[in-house]
Each structure stands twice: as C-alpha cells, then as structure tokens.
Protein backbone atom coordinates (compact mmCIF):
# COMPACT_ATOMS: atom_id res chain seq x y z
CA UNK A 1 -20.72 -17.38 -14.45
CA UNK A 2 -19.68 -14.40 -12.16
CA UNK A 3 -17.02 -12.16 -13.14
CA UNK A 4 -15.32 -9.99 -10.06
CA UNK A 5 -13.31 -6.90 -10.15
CA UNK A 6 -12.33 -4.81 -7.10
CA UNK A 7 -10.35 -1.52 -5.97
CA UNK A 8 -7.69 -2.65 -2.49
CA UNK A 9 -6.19 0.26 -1.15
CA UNK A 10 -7.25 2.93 -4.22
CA UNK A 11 -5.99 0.06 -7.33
CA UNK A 12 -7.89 -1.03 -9.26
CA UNK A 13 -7.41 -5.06 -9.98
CA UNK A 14 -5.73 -5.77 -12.88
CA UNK A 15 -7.21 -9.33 -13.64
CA UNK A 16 -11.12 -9.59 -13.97
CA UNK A 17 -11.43 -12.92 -12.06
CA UNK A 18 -14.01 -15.29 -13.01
CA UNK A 19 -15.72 -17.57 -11.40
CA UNK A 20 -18.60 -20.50 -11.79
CA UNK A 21 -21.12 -19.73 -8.66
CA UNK A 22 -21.70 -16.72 -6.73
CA UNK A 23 -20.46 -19.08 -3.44
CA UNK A 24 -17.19 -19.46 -5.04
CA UNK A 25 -16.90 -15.66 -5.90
CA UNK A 26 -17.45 -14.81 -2.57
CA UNK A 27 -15.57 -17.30 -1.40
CA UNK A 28 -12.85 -15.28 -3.16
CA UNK A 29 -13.68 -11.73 -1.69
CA UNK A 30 -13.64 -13.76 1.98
CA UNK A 31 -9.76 -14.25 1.11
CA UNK A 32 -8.86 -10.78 0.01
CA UNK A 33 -11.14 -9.07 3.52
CA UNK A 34 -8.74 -11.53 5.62
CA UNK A 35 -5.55 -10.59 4.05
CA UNK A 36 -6.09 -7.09 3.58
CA UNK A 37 -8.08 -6.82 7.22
CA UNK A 38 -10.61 -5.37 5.49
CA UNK A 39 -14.45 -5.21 6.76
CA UNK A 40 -17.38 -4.56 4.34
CA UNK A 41 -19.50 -1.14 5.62
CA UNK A 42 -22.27 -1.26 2.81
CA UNK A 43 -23.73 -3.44 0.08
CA UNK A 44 -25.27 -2.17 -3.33
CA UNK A 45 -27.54 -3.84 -6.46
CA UNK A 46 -27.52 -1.87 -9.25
CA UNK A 47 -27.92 -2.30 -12.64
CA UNK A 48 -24.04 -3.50 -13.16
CA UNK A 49 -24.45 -6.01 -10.52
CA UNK A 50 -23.60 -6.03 -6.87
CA UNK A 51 -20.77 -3.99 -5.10
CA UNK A 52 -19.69 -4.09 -1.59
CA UNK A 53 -18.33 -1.08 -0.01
CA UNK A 54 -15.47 -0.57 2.61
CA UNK A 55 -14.45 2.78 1.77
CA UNK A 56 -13.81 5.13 -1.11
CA UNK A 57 -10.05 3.06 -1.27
CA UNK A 58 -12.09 -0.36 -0.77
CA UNK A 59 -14.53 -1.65 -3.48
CA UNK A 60 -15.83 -4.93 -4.87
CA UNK A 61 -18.04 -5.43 -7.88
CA UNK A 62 -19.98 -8.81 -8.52
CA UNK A 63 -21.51 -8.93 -12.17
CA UNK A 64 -23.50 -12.01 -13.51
CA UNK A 65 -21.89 -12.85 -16.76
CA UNK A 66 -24.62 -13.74 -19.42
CA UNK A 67 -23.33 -16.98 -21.19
C-alpha cells in the first residue's frame, strides 16, 4: 500500500489518499499535474518516502505504508 498527500497551490490536501501500487498512485498525481497544469522540477527519497517538487506552493509526498 502507498499512501499520498500533497500541497496544490500552498494547501495542504485534506484527504490522505491511498492507494494499492505505486503505478496507481502515480497514476493519481498524473491527474492532479494535468488539471492543475502543473510540471514536476525535482524528485526526492528520503527517509519519509518520495516527494516530487514543483515549487515551494507545489508538493507531493509518496510513503510506502507498512501493512
């Protein structure tokens, strides 16, 4: 399981979505780039998991979800 949580346009998402692969997740984050025309700059692993970067207003963070 991968949990996602993300910051559009400085909010942060209210709703941790979940999700059952890593394809599907970013499957997910696809969807929100197209509607909010929004283009990833940088990509991160860290100890919390996986964040991609627009800008300071733009953030997604991946986490594996231990069972």
């Amino acid at each position: 399981m991968y949990s996602v949580d993300y910051i559009i346009n400085g909010e942060l998402s209210s709703k941790t979505k979940r999700f059952s692969s890593l394809k599907v997740a970013y499957r997910y984050i696809s969807s929100l780039l197209n509607t909010y025309s929004i283009q990833i700059q940088e990509e991160y692993d860290g100890i919390n998991g996986h964040e991609l970067v627009s800008d300071n207003d733009n953030r997604f963070f991946i986490n594996l979800m231990s069972n």
